[in-house]
Protein backbone atom coordinates (compact mmCIF):
# COMPACT_ATOMS: atom_id res chain seq x y z
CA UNK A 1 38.58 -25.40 3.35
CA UNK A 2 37.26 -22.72 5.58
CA UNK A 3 38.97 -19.16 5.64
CA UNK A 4 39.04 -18.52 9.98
CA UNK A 5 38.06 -14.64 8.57
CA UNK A 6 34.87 -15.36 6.91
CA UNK A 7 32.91 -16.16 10.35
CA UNK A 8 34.57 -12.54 11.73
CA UNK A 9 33.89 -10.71 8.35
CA UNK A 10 30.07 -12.53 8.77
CA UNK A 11 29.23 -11.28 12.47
CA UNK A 12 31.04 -7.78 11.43
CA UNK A 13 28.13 -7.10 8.95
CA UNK A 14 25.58 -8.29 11.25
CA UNK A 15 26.46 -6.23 13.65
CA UNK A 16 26.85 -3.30 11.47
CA UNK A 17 23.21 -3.79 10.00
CA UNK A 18 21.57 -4.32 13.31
CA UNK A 19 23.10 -0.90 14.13
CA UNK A 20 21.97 0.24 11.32
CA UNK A 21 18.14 -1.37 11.81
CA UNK A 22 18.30 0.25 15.34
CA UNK A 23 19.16 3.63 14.43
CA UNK A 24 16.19 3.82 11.74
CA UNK A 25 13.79 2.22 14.38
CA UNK A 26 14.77 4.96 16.60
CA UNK A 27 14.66 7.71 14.07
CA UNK A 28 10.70 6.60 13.07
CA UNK A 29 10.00 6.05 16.85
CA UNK A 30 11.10 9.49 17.45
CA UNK A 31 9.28 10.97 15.05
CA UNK A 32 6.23 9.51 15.82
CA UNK A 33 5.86 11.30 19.18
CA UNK A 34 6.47 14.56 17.56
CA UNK A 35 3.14 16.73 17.25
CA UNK A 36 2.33 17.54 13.68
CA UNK A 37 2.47 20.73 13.13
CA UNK A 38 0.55 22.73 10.96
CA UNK A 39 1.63 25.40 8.96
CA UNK A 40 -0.51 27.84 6.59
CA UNK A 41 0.03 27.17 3.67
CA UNK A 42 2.27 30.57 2.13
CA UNK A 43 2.15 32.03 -1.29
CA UNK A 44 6.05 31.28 -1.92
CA UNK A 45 6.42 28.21 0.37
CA UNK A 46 9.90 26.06 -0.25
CA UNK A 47 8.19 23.41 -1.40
CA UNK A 48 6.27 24.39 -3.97
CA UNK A 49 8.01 25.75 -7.24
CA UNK A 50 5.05 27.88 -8.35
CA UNK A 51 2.87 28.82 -5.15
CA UNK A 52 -0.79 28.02 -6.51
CA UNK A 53 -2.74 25.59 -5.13
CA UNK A 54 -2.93 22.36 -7.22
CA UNK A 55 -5.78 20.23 -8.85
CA UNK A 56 -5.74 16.94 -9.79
CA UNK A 57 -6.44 16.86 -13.75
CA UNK A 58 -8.93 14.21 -12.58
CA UNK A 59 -11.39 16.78 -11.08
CA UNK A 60 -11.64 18.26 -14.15
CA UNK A 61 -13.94 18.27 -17.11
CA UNK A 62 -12.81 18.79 -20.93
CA UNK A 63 -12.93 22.53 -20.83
CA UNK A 64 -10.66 22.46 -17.63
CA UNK A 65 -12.89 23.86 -15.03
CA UNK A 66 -13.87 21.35 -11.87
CA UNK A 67 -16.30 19.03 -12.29
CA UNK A 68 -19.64 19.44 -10.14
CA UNK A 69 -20.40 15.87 -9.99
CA UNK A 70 -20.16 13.47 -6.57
CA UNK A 71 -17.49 12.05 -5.98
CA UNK A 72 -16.96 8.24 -5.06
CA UNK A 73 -15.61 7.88 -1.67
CA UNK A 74 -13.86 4.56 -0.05
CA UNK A 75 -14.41 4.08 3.39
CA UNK A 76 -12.52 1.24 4.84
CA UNK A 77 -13.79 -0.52 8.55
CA UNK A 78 -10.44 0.79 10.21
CA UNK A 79 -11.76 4.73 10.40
CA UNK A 80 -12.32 6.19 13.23
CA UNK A 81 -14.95 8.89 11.89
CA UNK A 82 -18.22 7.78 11.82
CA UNK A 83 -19.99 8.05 8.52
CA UNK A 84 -21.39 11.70 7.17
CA UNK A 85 -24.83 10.03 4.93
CA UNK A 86 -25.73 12.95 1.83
CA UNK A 87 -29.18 11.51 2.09
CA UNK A 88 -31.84 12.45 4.50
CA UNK A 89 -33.24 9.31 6.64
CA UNK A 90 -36.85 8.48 5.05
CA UNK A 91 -39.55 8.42 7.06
């Protein structure tokens, strides 16, 4: 016994999502052409509560100053930079 709404209710919500679906699209396409701008960083910016610059509690050693060590980098076959070697080349 099929109820002759349930096919109307059905293609209602479709429709309603694929709007939806669109609208987002549209939204992430739009901002995507947008230049990025950037701003200096201010002292009392509105999105940061305190206005200091902040440091990962992983670049620090146990007396809370940064660490002087290297660093281990990840560079994965996508980038478009070309590789900056520490090392001079031997000769």
């Amino acid at each position: 016994m099929e109820n002759p709404l349930f096919p109307i209710l059905y293609g209602a919500a479709f429709l309603i999502l694929l709007w939806q679906a669109f609208r987002v699209m549209g939204k992430g396409f739009g901002a995507a052409q947008q230049p990025i701008r950037s701003q200096p960083i201010r002292k009392n910016s509105q999105g940061d509560r305190t206005g200091l610059v902040t440091v990962h509690p992983e670049l620090l050693d146990q007396e809370g100053r940064l660490t002087e060590e290297e660093l281990l980098t990840v560079r994965f076959s996508g980038d478009n930079e070309p590789p900056q070697s520490t090392e001079t080349p031997a000769e």
